[in-house]
C-alpha atoms as a PDB file:
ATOM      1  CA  UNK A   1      10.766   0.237   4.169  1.00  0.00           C
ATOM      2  CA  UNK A   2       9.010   1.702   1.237  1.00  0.00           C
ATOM      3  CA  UNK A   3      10.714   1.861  -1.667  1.00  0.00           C
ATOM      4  CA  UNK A   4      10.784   4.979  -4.419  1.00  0.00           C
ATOM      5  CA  UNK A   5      10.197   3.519  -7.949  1.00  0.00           C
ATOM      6  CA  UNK A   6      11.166   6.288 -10.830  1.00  0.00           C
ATOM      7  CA  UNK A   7       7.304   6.721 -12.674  1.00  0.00           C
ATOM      8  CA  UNK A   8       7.065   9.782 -14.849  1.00  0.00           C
ATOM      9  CA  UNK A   9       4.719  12.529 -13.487  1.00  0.00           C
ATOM     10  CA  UNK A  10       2.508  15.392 -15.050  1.00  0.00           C
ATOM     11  CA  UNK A  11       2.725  17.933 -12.385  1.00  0.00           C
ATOM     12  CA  UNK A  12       6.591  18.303 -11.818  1.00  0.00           C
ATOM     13  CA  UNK A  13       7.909  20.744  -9.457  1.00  0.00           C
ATOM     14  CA  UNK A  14      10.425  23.339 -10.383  1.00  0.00           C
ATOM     15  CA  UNK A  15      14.453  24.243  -9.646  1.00  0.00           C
ATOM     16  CA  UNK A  16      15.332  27.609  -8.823  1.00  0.00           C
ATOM     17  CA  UNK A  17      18.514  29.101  -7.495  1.00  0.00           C
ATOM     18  CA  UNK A  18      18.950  31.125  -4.077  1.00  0.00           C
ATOM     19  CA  UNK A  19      22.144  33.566  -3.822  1.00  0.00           C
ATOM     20  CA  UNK A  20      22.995  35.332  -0.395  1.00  0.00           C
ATOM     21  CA  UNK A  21      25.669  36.356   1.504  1.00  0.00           C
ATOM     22  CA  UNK A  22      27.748  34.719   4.238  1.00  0.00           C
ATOM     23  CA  UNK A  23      30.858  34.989   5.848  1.00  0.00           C
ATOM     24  CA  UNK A  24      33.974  33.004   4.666  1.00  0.00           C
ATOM     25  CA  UNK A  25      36.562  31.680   6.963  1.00  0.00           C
ATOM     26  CA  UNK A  26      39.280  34.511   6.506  1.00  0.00           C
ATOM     27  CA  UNK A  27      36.432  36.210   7.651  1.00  0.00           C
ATOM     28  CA  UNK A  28      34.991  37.838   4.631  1.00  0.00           C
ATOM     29  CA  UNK A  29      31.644  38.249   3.127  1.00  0.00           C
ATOM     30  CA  UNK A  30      30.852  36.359   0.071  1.00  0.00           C
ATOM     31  CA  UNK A  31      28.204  34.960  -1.987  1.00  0.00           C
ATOM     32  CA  UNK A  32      27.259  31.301  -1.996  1.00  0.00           C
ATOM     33  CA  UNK A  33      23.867  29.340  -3.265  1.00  0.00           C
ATOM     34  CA  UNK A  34      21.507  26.988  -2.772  1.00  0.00           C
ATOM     35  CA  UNK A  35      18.806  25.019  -5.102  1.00  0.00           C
ATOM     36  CA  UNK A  36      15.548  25.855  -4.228  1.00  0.00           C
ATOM     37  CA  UNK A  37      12.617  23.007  -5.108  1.00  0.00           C
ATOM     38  CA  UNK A  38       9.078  24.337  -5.587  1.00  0.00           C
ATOM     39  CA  UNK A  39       6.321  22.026  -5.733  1.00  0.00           C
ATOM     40  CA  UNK A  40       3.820  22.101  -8.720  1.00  0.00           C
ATOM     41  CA  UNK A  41       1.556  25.026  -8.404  1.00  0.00           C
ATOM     42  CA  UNK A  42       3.634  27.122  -5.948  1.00  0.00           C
ATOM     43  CA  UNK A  43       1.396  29.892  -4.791  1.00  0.00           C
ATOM     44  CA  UNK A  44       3.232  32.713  -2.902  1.00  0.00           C
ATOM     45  CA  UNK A  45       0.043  33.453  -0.924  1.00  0.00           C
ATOM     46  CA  UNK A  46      -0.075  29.936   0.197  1.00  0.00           C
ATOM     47  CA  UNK A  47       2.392  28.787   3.431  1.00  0.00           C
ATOM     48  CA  UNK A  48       4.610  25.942   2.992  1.00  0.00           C
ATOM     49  CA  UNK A  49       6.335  23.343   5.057  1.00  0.00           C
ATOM     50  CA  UNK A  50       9.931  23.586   4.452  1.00  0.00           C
ATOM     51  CA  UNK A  51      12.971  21.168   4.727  1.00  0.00           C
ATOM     52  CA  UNK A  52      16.449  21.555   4.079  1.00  0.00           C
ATOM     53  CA  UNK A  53      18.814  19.009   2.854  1.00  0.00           C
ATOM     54  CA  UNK A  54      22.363  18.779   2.641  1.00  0.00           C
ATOM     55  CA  UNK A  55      25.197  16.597   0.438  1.00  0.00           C
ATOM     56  CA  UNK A  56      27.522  14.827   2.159  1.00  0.00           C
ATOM     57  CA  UNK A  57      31.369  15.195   2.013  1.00  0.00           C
ATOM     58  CA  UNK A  58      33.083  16.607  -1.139  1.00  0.00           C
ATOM     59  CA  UNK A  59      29.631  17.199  -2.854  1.00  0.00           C
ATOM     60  CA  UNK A  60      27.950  20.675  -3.328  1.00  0.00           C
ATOM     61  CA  UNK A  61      24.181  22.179  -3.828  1.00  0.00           C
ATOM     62  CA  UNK A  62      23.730  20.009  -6.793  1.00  0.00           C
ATOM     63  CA  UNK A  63      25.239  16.504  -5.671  1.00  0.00           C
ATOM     64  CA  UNK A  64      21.579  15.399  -4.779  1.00  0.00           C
ATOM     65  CA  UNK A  65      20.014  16.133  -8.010  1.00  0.00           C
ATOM     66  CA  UNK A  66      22.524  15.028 -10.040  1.00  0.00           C
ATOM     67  CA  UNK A  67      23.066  11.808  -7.864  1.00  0.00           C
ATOM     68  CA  UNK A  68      19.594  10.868  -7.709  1.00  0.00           C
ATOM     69  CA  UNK A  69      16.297  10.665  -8.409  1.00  0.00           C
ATOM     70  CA  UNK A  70      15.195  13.194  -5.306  1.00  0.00           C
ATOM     71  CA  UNK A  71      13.362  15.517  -7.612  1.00  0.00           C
ATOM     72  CA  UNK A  72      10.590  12.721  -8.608  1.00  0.00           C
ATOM     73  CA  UNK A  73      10.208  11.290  -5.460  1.00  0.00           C
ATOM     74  CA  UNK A  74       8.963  14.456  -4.828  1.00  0.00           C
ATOM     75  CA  UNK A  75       7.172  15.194  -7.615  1.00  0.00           C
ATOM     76  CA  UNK A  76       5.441  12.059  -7.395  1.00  0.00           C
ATOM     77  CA  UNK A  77       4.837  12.023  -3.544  1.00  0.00           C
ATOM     78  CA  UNK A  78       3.126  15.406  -3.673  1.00  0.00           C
ATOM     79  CA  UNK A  79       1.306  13.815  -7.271  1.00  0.00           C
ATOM     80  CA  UNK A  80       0.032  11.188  -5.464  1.00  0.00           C
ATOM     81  CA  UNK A  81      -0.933  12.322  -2.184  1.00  0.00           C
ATOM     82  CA  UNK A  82       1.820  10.878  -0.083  1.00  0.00           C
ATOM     83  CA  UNK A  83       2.262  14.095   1.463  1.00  0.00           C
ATOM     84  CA  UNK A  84       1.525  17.708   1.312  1.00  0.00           C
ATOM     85  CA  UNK A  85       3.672  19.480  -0.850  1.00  0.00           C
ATOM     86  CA  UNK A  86       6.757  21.173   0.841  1.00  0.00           C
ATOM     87  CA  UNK A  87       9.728  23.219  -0.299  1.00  0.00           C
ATOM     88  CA  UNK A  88      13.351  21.549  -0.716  1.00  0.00           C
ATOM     89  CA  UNK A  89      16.254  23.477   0.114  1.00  0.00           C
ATOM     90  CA  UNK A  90      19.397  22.041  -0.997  1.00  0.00           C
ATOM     91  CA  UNK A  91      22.747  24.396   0.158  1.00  0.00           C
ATOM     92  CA  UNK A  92      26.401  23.878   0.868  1.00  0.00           C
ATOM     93  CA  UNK A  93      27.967  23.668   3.830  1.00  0.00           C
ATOM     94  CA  UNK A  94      31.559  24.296   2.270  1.00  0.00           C
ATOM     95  CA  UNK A  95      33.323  28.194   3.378  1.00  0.00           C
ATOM     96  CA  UNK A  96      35.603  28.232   0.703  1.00  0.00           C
ATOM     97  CA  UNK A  97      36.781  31.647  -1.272  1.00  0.00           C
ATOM     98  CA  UNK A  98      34.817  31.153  -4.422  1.00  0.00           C
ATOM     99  CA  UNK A  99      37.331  32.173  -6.757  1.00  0.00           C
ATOM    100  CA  UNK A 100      40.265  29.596  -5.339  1.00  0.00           C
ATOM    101  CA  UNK A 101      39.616  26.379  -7.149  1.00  0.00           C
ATOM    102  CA  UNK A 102      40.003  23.374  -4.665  1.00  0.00           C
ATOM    103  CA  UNK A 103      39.685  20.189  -4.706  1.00  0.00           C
ATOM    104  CA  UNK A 104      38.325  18.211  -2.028  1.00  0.00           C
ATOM    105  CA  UNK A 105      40.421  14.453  -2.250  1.00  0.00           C
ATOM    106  CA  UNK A 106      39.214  12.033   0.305  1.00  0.00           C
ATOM    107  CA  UNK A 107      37.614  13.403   3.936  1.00  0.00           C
ATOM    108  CA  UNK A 108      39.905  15.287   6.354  1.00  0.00           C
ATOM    109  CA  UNK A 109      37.916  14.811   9.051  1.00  0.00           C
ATOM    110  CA  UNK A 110      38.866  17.358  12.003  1.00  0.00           C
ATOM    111  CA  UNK A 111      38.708  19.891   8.686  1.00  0.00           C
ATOM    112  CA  UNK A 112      35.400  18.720   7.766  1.00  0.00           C
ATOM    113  CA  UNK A 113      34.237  18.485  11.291  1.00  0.00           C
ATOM    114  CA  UNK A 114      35.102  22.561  11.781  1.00  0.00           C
ATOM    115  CA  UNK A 115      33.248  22.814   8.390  1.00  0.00           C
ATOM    116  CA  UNK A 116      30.090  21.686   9.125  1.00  0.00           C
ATOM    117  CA  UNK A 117      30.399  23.055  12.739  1.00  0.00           C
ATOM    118  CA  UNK A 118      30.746  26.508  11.719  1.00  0.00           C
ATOM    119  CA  UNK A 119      27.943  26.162   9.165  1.00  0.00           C
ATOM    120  CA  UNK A 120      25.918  26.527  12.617  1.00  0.00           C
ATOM    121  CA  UNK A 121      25.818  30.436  12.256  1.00  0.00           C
ATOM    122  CA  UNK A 122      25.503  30.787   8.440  1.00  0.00           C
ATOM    123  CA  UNK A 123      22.130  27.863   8.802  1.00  0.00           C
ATOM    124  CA  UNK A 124      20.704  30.662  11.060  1.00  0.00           C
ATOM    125  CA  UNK A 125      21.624  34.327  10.587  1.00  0.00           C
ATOM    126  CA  UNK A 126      22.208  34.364   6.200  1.00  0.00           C
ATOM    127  CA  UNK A 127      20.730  30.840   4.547  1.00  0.00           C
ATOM    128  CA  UNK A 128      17.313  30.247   6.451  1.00  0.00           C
ATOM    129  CA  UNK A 129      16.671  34.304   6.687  1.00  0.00           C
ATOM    130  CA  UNK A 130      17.305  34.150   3.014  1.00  0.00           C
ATOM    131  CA  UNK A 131      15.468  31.453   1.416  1.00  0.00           C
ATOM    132  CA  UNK A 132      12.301  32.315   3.913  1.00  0.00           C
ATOM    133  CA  UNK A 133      12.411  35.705   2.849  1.00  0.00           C
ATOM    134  CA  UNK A 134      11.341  35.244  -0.645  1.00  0.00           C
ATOM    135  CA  UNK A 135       9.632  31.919  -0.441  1.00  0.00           C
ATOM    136  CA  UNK A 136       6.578  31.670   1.452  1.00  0.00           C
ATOM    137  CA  UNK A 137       6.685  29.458   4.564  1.00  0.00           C
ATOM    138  CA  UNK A 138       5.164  29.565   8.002  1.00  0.00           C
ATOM    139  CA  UNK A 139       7.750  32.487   9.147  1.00  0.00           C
ATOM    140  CA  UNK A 140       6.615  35.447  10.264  1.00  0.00           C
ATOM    141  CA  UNK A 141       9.528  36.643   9.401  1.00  0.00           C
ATOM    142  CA  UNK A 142      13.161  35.945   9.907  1.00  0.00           C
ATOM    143  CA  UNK A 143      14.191  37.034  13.193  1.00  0.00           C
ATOM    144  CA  UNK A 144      15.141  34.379  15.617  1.00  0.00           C
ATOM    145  CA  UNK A 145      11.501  35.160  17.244  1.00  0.00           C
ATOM    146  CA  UNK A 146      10.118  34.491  13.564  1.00  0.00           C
ATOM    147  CA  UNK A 147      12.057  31.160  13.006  1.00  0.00           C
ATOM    148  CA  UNK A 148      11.242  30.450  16.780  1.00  0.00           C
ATOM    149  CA  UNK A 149       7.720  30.530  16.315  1.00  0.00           C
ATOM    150  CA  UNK A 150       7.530  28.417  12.654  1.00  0.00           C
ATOM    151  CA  UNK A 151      10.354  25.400  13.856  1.00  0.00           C
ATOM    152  CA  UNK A 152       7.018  22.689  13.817  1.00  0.00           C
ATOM    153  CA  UNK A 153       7.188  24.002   9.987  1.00  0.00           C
ATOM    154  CA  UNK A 154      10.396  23.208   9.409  1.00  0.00           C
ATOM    155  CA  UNK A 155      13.180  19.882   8.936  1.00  0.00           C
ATOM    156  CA  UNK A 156      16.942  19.619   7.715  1.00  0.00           C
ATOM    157  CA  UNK A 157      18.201  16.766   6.856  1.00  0.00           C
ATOM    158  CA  UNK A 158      21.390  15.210   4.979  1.00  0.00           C
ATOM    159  CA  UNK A 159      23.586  12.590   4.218  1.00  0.00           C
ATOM    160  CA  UNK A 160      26.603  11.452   5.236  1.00  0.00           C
ATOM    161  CA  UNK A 161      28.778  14.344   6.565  1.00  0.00           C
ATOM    162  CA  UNK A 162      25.404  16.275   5.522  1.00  0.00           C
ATOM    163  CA  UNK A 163      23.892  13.890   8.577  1.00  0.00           C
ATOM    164  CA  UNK A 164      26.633  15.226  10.684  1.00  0.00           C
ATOM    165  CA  UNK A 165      25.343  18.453  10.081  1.00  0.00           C
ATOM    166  CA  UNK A 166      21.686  16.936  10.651  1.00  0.00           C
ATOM    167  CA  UNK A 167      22.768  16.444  14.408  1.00  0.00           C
ATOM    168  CA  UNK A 168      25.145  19.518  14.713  1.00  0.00           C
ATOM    169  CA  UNK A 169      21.376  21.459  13.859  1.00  0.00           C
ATOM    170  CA  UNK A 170      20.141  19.631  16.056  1.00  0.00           C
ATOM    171  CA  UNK A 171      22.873  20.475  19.359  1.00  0.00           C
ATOM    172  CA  UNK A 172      22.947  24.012  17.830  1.00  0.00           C
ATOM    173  CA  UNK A 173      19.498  25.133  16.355  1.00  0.00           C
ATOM    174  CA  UNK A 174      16.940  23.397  17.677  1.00  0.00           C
ATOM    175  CA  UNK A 175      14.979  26.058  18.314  1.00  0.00           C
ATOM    176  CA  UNK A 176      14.592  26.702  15.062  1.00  0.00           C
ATOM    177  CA  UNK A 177      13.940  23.007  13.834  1.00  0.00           C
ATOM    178  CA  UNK A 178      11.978  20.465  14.887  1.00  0.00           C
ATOM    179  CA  UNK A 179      12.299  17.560  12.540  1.00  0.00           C
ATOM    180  CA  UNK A 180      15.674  15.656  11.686  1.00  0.00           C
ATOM    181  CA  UNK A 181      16.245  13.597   8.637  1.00  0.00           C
ATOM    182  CA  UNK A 182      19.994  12.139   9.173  1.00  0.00           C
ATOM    183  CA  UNK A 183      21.049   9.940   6.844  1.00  0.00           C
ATOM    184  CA  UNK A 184      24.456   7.873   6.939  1.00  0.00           C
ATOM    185  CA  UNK A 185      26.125  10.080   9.371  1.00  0.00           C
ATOM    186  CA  UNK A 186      26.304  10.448  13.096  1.00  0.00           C
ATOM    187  CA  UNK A 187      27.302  13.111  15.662  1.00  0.00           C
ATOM    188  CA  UNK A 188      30.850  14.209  15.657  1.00  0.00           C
ATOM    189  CA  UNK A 189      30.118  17.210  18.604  1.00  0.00           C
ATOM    190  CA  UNK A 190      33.215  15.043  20.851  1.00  0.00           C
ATOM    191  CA  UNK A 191      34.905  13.549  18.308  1.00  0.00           C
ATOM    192  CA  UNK A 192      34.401  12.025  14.182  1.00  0.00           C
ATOM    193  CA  UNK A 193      32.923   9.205  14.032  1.00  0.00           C
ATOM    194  CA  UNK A 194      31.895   9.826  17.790  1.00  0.00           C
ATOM    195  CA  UNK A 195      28.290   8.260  17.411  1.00  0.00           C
ATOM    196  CA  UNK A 196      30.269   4.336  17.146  1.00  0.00           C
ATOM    197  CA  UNK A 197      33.639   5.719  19.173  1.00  0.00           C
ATOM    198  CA  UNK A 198      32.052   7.136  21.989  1.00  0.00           C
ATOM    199  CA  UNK A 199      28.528   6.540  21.878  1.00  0.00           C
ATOM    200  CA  UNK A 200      27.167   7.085  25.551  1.00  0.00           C
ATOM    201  CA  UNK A 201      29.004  10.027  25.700  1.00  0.00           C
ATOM    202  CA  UNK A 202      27.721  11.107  22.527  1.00  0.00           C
ATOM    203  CA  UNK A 203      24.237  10.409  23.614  1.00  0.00           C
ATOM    204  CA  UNK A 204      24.363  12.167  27.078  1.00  0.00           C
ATOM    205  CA  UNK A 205      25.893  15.555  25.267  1.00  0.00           C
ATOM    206  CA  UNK A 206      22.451  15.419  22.826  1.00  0.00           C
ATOM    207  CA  UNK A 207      20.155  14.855  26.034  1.00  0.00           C
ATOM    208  CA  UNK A 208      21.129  17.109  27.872  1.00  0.00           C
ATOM    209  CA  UNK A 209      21.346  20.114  25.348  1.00  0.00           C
ATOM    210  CA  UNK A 210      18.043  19.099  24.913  1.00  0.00           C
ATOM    211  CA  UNK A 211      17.272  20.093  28.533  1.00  0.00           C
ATOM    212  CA  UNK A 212      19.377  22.772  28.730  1.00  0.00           C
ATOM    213  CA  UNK A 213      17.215  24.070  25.856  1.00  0.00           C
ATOM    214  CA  UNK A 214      14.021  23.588  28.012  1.00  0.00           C
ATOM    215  CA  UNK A 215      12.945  21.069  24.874  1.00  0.00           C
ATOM    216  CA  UNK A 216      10.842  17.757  26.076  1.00  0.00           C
ATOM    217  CA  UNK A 217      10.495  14.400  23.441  1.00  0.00           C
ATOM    218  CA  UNK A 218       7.382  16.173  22.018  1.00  0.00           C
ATOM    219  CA  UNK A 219       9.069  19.189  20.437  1.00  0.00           C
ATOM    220  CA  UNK A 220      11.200  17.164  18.033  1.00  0.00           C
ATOM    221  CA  UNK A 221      11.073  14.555  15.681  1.00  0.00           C
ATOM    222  CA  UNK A 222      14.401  12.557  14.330  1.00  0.00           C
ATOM    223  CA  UNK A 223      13.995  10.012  11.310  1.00  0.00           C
ATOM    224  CA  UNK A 224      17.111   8.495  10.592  1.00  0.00           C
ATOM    225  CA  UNK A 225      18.361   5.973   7.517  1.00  0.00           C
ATOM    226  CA  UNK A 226      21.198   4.037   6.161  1.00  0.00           C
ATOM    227  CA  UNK A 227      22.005   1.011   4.686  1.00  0.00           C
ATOM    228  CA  UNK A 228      23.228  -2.579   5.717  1.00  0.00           C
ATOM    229  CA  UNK A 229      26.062  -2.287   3.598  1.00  0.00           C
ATOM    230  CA  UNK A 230      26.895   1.420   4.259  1.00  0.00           C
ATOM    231  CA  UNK A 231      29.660   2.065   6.643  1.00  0.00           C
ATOM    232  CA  UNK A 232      26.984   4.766   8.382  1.00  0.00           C
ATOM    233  CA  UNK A 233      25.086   2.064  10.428  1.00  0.00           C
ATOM    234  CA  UNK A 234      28.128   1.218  12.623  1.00  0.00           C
ATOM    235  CA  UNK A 235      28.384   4.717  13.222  1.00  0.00           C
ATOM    236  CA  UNK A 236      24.222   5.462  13.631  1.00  0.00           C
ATOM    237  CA  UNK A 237      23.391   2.541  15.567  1.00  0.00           C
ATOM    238  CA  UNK A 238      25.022   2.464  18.640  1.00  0.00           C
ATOM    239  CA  UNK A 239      24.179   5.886  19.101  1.00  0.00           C
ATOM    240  CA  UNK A 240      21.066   5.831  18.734  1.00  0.00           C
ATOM    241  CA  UNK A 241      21.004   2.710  20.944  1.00  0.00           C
ATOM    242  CA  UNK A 242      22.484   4.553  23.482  1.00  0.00           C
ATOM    243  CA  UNK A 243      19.944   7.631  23.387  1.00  0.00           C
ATOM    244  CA  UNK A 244      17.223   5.152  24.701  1.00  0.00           C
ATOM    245  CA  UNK A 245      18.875   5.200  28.019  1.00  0.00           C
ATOM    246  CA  UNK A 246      17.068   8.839  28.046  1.00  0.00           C
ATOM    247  CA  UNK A 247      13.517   7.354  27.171  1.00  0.00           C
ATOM    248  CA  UNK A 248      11.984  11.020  28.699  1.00  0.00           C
ATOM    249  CA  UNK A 249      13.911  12.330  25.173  1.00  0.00           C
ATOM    250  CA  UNK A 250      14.552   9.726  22.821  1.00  0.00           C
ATOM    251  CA  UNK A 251      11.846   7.639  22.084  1.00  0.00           C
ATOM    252  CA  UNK A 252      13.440   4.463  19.669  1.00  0.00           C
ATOM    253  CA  UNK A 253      10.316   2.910  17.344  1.00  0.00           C
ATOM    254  CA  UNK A 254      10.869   1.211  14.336  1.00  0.00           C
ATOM    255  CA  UNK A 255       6.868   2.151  13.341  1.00  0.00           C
ATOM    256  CA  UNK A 256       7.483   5.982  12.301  1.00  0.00           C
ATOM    257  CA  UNK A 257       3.772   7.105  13.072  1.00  0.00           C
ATOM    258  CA  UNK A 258       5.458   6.214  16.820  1.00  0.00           C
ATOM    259  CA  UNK A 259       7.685   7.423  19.266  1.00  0.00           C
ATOM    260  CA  UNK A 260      10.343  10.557  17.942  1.00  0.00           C
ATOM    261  CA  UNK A 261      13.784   8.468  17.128  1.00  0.00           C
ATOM    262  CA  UNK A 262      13.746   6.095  14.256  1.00  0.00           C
ATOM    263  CA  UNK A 263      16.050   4.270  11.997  1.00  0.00           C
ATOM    264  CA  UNK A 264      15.594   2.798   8.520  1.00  0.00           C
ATOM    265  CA  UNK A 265      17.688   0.653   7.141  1.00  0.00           C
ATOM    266  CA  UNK A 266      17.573  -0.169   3.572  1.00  0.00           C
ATOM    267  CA  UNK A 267      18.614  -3.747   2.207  1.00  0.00           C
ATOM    268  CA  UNK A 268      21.731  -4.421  -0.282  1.00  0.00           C
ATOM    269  CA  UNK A 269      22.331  -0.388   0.439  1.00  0.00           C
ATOM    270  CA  UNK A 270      25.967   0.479  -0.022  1.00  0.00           C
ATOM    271  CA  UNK A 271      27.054   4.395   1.027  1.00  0.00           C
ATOM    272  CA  UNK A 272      25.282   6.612  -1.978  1.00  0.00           C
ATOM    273  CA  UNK A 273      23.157   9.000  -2.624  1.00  0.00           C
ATOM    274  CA  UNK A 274      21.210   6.648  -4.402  1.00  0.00           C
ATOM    275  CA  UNK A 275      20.475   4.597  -1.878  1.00  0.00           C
ATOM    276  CA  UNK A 276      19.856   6.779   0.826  1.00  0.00           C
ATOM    277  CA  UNK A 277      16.795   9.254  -1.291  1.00  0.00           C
ATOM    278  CA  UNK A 278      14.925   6.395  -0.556  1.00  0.00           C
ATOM    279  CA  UNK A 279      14.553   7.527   3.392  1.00  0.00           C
ATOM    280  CA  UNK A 280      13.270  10.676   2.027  1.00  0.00           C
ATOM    281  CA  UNK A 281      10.689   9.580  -0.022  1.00  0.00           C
ATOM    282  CA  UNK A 282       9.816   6.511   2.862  1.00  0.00           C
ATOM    283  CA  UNK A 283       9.630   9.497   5.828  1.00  0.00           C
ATOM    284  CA  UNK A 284       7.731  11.626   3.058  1.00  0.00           C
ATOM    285  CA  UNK A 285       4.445  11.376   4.949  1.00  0.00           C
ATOM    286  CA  UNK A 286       5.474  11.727   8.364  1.00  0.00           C
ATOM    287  CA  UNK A 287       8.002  14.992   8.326  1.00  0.00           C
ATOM    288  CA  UNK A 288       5.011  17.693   8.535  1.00  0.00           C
END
């Protein structure tokens, strides 16, 4: 796979910060945020692809830019032509009360799993209608017709429990995205850790939401990454394995200008952020 090598640029995007409103779980409205990338030269009356990309467990909007180097991989993609410039959303899927101080030791994962579940709702009806209002992508506007008719335009994407979210978008709001980035993390929709527990199972539930959503192989693209020392590739590959047994949906290539299901895996790669950016900035020029 191609490999991101830090090389200073002269046209560096910039970080901004997104606040809106969502619901917490006792049921109250709050305010969380997200960091919002803009790529050199942002021009409000020019549209923009759009991807959003979430931490993984314990981690919040800034665990990917502080973890590391995902800001110049984009800058120098979109420097050097590797793809077209695009917007980076980077938000939280955490419901927590924002003025009880907590802190998150190891992964409870049914807790976790109801987490990033319920983050379902808040992707659709407060974050995307958000960010999309004030940034200028190919949305219409934000109803769910608006979103509908711009999902070519836009990816999420995350890693580790963040690529548990990656396929919970994917089962929940696929008609609202059309390309998948999931990175070290699998689909926990029957159980955690479901994509190397029950894999066949887990495969059948994702094809046939995808039918029961009237979607086809064509309306969706999923480019997926670990490493061979990450604990995430027992739990990626056999799933994925076992979606080729629906080749109509799930087309397995290793090439990623082919087929719609891939996996990277990246050599000497233990379970880190570090590691895993570098499936961002190897998928940069196929995502739009």
């Amino acid at each position: 796979m191609d490999l991101h090598q830090y090389r200073d640029v002269d046209k560096r995007g910039t970080i901004t910060r997104v606040t809106y409103e969502a619901t917490n779980s006792a049921g109250e409205r709050w305010t969380k945020y997200a960091n919002v990338y803009l790529p050199y030269g942002y021009d409000e009356n020019q549209k923009y692809d759009i991807v959003y990309l979430m931490h993984g467990g314990g981690g919040n909007p800034d665990a990917w830019l502080d973890c590391a180097q995902i800001k110049n991989a984009l800058d120098r993609g979109f420097e050097e032509g590797k793809a077209k410039p695009f917007i980076v959303v980077f938000p939280t899927y955490y419901n927590l009360d924002p003025t009880e101080r907590r802190r998150i030791e190891g992964v409870n994962a049914e807790w976790e799993n109801e987490q990033i579940r319920a983050f379902q709702k808040e992707l659709a009806e407060d974050l995307i209608p958000a960010v999309e209002s004030r940034f200028s992508t190919y949305a219409k506007d934000t109803t769910p017709e608006g979103l509908a008719g711009s999902r070519l335009h836009r990816a999420f994407g995350g890693f580790s429990m963040g690529g548990g979210v990656t396929w919970y978008v994917f089962l929940y709001n696929l008609e609202i995205v059309s390309v998948f980035l999931p990175l070290s993390g699998d689909c926990w929709e029957i159980q955690p850790m479901g994509g190397r527990l029950v894999p066949e199972e887990t495969a059948k539930v994702l094809a046939e939401r995808t039918r029961a959503k009237g979607m086809t192989g064509k309306d969706f693209r999923i480019y997926g990454g670990t490493g061979d020392k990450d604990m995430g590739l027992d739990n990626m590959k056999p799933m994925l394995e076992a979606m080729t047994a629906y080749p109509d949906l799930f087309d397995l290539e290793e090439d990623p200008a082919k087929g719609n299901l891939h996996l990277a895996v990246k050599e000497d790669a233990v379970h880190a952020y570090e590691q895993v950016y570098h499936h961002v900035w190897h998928y940069l020029p196929y995502l739009f």
